[in-house]
C-alpha atoms as a PDB file:
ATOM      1  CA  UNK A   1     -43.106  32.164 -27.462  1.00  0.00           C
ATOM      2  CA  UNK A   2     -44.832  32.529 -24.084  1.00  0.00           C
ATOM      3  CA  UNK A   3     -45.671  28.695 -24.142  1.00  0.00           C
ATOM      4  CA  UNK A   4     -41.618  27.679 -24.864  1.00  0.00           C
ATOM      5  CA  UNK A   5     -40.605  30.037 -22.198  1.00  0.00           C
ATOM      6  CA  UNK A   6     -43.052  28.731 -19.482  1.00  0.00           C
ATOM      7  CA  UNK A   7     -41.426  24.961 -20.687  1.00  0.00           C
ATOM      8  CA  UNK A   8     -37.838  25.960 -20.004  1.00  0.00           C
ATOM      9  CA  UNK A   9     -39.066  27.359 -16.482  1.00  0.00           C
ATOM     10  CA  UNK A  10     -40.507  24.455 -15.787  1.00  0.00           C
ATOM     11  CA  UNK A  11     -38.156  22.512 -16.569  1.00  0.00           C
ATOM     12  CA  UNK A  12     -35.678  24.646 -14.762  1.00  0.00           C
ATOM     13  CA  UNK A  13     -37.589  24.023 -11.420  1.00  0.00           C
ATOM     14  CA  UNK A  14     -37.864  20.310 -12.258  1.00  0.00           C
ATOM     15  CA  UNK A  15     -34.369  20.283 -12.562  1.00  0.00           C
ATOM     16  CA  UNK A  16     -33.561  22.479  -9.303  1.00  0.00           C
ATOM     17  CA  UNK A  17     -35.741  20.292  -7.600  1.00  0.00           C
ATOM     18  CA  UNK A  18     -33.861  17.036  -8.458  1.00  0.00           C
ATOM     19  CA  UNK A  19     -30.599  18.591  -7.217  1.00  0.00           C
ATOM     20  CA  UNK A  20     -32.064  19.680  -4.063  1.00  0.00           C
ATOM     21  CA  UNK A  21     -33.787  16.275  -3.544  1.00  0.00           C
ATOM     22  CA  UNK A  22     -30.396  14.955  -4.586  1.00  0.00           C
ATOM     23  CA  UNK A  23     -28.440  16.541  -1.721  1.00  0.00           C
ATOM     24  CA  UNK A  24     -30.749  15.957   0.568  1.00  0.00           C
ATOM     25  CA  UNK A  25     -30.461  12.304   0.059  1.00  0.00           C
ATOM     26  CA  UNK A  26     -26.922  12.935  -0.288  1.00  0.00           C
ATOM     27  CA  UNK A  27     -26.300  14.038   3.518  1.00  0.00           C
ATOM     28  CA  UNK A  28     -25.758  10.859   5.312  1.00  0.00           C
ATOM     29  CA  UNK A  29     -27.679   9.656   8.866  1.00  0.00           C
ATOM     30  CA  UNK A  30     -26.261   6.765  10.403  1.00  0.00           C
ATOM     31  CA  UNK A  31     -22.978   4.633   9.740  1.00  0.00           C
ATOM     32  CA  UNK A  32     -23.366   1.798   7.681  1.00  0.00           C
ATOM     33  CA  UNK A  33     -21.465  -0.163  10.034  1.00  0.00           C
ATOM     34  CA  UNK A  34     -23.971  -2.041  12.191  1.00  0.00           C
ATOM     35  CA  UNK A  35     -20.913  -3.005  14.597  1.00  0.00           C
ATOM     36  CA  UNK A  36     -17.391  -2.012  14.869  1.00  0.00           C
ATOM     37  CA  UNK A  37     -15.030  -5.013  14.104  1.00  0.00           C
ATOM     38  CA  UNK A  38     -12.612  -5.464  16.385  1.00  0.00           C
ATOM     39  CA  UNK A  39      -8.913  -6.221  14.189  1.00  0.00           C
ATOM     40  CA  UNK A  40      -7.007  -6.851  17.066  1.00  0.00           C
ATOM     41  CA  UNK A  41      -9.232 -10.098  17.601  1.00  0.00           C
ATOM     42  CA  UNK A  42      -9.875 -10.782  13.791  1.00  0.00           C
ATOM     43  CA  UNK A  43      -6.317 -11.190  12.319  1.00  0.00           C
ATOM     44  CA  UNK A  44      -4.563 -14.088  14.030  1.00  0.00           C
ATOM     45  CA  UNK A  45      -1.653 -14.192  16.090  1.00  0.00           C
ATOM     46  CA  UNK A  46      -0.263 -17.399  14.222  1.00  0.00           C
ATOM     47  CA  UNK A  47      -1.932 -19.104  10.757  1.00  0.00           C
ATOM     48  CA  UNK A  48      -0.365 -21.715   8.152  1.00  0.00           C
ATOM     49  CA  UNK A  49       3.686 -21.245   8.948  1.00  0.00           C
ATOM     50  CA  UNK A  50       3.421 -17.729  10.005  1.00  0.00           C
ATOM     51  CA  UNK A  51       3.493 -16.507  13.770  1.00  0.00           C
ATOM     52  CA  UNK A  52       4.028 -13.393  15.208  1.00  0.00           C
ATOM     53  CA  UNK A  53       7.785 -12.041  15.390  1.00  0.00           C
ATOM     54  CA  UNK A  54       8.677  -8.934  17.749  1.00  0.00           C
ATOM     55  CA  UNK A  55      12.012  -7.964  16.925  1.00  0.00           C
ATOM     56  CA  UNK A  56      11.057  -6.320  13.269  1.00  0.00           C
ATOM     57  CA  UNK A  57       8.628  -3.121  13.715  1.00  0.00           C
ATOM     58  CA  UNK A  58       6.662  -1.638  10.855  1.00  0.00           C
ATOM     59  CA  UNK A  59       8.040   2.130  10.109  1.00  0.00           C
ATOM     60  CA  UNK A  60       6.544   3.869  13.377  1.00  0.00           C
ATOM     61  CA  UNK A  61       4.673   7.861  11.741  1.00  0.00           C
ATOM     62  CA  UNK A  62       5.986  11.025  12.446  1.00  0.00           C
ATOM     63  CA  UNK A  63       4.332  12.731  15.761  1.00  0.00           C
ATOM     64  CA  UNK A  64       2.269  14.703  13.100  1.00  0.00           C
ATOM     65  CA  UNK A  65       1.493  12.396  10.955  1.00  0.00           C
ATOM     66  CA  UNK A  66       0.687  10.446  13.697  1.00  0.00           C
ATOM     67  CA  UNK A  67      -2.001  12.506  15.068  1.00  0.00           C
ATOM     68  CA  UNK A  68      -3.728  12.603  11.613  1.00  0.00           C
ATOM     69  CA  UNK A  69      -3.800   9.337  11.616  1.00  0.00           C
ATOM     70  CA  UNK A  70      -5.326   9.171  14.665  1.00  0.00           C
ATOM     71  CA  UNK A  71      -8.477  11.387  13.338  1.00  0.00           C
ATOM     72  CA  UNK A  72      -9.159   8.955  10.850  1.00  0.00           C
ATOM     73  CA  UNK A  73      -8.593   5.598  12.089  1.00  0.00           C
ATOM     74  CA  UNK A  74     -10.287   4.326  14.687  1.00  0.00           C
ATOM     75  CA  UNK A  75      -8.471   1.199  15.056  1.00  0.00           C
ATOM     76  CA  UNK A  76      -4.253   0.423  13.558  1.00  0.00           C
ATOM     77  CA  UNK A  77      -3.367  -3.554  14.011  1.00  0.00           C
ATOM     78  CA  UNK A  78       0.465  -3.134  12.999  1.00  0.00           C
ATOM     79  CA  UNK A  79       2.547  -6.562  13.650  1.00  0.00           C
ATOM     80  CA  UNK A  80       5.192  -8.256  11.553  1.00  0.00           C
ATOM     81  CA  UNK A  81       5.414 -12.541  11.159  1.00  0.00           C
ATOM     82  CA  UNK A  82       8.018 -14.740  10.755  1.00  0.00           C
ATOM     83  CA  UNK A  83       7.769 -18.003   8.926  1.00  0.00           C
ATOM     84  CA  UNK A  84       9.880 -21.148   9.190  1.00  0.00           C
ATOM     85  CA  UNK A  85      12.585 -20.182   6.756  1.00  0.00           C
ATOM     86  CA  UNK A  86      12.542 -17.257   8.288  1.00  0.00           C
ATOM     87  CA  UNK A  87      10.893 -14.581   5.413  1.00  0.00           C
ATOM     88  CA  UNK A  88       9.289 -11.722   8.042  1.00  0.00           C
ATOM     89  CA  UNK A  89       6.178 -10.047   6.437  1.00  0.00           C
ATOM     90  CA  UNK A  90       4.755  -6.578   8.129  1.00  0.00           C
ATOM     91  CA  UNK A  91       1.267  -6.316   7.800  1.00  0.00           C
ATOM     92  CA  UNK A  92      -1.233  -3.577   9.084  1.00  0.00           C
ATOM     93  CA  UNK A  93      -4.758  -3.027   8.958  1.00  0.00           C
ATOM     94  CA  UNK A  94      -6.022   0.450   9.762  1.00  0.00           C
ATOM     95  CA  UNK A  95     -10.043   0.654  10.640  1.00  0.00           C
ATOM     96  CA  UNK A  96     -11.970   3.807   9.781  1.00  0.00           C
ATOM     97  CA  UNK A  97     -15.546   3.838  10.619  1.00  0.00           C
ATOM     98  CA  UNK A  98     -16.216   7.218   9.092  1.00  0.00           C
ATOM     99  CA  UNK A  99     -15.272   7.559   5.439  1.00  0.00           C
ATOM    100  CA  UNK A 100     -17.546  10.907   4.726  1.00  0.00           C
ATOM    101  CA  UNK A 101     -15.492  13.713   2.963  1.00  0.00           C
ATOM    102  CA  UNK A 102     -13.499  14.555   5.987  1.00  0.00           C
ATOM    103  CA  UNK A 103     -12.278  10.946   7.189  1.00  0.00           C
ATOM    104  CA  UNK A 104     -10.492   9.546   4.293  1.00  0.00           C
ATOM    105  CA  UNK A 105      -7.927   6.792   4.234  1.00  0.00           C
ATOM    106  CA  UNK A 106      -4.734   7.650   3.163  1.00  0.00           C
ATOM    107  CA  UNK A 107      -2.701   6.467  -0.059  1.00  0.00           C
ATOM    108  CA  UNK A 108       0.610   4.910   0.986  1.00  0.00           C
ATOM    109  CA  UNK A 109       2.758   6.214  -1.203  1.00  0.00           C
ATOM    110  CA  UNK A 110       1.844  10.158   0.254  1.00  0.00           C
ATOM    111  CA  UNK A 111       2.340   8.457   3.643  1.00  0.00           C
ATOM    112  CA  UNK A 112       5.648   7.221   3.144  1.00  0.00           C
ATOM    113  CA  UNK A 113       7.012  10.051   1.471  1.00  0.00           C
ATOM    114  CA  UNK A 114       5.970  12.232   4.202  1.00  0.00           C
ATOM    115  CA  UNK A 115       8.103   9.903   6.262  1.00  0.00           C
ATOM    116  CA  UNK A 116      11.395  10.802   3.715  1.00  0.00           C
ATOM    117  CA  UNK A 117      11.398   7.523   1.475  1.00  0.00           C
ATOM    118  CA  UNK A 118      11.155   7.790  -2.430  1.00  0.00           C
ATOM    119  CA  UNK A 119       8.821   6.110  -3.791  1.00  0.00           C
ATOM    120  CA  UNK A 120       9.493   3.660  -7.339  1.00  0.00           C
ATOM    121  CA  UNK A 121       7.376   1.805  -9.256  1.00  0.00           C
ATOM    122  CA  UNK A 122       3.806   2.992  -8.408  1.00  0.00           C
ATOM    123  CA  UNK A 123       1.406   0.713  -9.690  1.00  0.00           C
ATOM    124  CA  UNK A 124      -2.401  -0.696  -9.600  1.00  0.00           C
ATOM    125  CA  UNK A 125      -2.644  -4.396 -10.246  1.00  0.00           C
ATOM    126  CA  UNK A 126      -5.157  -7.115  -9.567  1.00  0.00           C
ATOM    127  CA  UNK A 127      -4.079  -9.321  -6.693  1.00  0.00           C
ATOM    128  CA  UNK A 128      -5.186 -12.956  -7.899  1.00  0.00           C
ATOM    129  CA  UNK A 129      -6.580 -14.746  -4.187  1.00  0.00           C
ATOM    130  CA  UNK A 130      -7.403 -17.654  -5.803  1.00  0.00           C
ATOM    131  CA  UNK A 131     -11.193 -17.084  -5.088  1.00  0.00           C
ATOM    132  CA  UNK A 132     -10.703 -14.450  -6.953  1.00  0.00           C
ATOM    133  CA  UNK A 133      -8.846 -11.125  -7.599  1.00  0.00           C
ATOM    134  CA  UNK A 134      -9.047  -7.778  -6.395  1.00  0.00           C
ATOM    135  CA  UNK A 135      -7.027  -4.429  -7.300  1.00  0.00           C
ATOM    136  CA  UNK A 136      -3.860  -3.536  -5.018  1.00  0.00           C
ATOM    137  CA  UNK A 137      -0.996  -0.966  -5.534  1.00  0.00           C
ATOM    138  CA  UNK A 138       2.778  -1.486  -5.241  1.00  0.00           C
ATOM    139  CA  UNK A 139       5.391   0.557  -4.662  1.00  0.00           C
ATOM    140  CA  UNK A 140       8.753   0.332  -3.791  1.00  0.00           C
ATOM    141  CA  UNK A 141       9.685   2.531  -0.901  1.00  0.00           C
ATOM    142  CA  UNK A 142      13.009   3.283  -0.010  1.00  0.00           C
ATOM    143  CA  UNK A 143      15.308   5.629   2.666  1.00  0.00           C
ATOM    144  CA  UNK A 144      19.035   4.876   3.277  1.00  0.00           C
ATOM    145  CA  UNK A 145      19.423   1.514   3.068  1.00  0.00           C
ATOM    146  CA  UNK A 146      15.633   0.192   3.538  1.00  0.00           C
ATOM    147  CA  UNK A 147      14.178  -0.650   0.734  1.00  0.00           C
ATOM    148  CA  UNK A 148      10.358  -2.080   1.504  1.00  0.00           C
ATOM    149  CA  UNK A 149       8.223  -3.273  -1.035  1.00  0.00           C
ATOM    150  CA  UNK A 150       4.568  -2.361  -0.182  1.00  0.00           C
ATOM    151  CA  UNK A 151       1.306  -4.079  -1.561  1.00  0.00           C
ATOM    152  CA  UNK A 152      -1.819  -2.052  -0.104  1.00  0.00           C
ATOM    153  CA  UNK A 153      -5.386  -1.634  -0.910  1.00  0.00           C
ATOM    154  CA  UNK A 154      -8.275   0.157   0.311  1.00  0.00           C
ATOM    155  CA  UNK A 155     -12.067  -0.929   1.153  1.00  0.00           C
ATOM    156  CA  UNK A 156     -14.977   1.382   1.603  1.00  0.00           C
ATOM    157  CA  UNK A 157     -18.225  -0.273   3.044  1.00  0.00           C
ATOM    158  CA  UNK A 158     -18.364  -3.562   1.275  1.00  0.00           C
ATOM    159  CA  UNK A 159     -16.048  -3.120  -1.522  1.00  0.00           C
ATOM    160  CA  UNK A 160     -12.244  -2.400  -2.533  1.00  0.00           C
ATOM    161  CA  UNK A 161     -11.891   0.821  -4.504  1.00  0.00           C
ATOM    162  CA  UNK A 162      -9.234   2.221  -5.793  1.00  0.00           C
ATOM    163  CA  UNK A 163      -8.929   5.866  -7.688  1.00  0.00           C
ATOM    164  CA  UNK A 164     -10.981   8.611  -6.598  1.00  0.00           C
ATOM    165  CA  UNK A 165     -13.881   8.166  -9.035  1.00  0.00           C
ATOM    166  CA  UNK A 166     -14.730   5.127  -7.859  1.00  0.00           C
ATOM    167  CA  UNK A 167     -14.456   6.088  -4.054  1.00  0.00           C
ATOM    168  CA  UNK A 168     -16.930   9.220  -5.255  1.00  0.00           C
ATOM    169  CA  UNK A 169     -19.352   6.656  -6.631  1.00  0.00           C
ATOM    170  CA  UNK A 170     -19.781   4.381  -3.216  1.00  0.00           C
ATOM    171  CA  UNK A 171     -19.824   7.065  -0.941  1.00  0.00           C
ATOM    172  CA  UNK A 172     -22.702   8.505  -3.470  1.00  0.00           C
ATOM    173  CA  UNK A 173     -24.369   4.589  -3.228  1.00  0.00           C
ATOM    174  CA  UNK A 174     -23.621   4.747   0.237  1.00  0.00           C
ATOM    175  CA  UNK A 175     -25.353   8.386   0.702  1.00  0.00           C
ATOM    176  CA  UNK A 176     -28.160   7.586  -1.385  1.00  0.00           C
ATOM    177  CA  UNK A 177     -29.030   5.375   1.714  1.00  0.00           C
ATOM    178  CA  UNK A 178     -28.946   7.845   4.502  1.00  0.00           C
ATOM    179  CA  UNK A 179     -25.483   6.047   5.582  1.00  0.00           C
ATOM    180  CA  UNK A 180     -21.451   6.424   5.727  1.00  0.00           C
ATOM    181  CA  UNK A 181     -19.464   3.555   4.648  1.00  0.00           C
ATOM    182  CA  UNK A 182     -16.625   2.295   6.912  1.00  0.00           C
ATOM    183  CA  UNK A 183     -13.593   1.674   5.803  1.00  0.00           C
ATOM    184  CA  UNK A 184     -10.127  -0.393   5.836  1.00  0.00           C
ATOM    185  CA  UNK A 185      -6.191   0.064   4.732  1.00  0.00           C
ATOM    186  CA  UNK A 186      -4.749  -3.745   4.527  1.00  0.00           C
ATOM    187  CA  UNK A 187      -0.462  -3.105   4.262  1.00  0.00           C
ATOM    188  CA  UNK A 188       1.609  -5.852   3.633  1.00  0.00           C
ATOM    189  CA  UNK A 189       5.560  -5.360   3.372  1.00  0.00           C
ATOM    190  CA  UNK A 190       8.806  -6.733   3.794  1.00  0.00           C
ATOM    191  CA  UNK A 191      12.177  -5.891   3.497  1.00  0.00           C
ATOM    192  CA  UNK A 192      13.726  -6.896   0.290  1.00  0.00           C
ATOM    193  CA  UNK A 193      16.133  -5.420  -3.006  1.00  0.00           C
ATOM    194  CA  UNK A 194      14.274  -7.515  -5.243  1.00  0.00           C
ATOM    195  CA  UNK A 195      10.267  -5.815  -5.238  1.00  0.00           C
ATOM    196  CA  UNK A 196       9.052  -8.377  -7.569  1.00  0.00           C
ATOM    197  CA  UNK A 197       9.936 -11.257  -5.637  1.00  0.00           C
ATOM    198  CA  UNK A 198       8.992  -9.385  -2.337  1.00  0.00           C
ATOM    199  CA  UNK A 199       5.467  -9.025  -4.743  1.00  0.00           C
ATOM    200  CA  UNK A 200       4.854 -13.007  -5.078  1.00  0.00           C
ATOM    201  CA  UNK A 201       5.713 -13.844  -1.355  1.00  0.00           C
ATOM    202  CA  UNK A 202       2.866 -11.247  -0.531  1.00  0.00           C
ATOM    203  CA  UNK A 203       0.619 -12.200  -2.531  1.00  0.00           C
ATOM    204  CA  UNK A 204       1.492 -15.898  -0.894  1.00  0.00           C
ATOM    205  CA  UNK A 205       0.922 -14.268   2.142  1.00  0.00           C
ATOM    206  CA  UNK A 206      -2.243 -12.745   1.971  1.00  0.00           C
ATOM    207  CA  UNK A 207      -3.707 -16.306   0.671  1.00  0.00           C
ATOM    208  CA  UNK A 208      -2.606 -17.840   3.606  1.00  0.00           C
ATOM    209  CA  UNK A 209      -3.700 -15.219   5.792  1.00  0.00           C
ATOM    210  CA  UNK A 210      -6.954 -15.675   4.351  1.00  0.00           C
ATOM    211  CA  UNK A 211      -6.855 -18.949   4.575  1.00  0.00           C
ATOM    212  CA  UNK A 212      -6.539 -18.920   8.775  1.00  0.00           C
ATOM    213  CA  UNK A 213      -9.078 -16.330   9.057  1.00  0.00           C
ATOM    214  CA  UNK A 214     -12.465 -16.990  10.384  1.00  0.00           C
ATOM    215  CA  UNK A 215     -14.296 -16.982   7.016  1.00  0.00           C
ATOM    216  CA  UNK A 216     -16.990 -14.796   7.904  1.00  0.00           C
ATOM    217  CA  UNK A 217     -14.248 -12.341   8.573  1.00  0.00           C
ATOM    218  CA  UNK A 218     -12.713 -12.566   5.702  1.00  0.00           C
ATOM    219  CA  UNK A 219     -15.122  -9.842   3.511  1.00  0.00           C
ATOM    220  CA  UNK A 220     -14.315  -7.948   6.257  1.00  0.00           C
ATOM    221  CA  UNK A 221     -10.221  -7.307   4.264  1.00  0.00           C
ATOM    222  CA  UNK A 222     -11.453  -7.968   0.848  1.00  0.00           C
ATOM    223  CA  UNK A 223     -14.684  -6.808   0.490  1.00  0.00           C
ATOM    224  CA  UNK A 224     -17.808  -8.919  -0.713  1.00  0.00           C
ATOM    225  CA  UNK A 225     -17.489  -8.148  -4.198  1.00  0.00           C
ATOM    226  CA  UNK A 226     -15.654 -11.422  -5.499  1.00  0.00           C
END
């Protein structure tokens, strides 16, 4: 009796030990990010048929949301392309070097329905890049008489990750190693009735994108995990 109740204490400590050796290792040091990136210099102005067009601006946030934006990005590359027949894609890439608890990207569909659109056809599909594939959402967002089809993803350290489970598990990889993993929101839209073709011209898009990219930058959008 005395010898099974001396086990469980044991194990007891054992275990309270783990957990408190756990979040200790848990509580993160340093950023993972060696360097900070710098988008405005790693997307280019002008790659395959696409250059940069002025006259079509991405929806501009709310002063609020604006400012809560502001806490979590570091950097926001917003411009919109035109090619030769004249398709215009929007495209932004928001930089967060902090992606602890408190500095989270944001999901795109919350963001746009803070800015009054509805929001149709929410879905997580795998974006095929040719070198491989990687998982995106869509959506359909649309006020008045805009209706934008959105393809989006999100990157934390070297990785896309989508869902909250799977964000939980690299920031635990990530805290496991003293550090906090950076992270990236990649938007592509255009204006379009028909979402699924809007869909395949993104997706076009992106491969061409990737295509004119320095190719050491390019893990930088997609993550390393092709």
């Amino acid at each position: 009796m005395k010898t099974g109740i001396l086990l469980r204490g044991i194990a007891l400590g054992l275990a309270m030990l783990c957990a408190s050796g756990l979040a200790l290792a848990l509580k993160p040091t340093h950023k993972a990010a060696a360097d900070k990136p710098r988008f405005e210099t790693i997307i280019p102005q002008s790659f395959g048929d696409w250059q940069l067009d002025p006259t079509v601006v991405p929806v501009i946030p709310s002063p609020d949301v604006q400012a809560n934006l502001d806490k979590i990005y570091d950097q926001i590359v917003s411009r919109t392309y035109v090619n030769g027949r004249g398709e215009r894609m929007m495209l932004t890439v928001a930089y967060g070097g902090d992606q602890s608890d408190a500095f989270k990207a944001h999901r795109q569909e919350v963001c746009y329905a803070a800015q009054g659109f509805e929001i149709h056809g929410l879905e997580h599909v795998a974006m095929n890049l040719g070198r491989g594939s990687i998982p995106v959402t869509r959506m359909q967002a649309v006020r008045g008489y805009r209706s934008e089809p959105v393809t989006y993803w999100l990157t934390m350290g070297d990785r896309v990750v989508v869902g909250r489970l799977e964000r939980l598990l690299t920031q635990i990889r990530y805290g496991l190693a003293g550090q906090i993993p950076d992270g990236l929101l990649v938007r592509v839209s255009s204006l379009s009735d028909d979402p699924q073709a809007a869909f395949r011209s993104q997706d076009e898009f992106v491969k061409v994108l990737l295509a004119g990219m320095n190719q050491q930058d390019v893990p930088r959008l997609i993550g390393s995990q092709l």
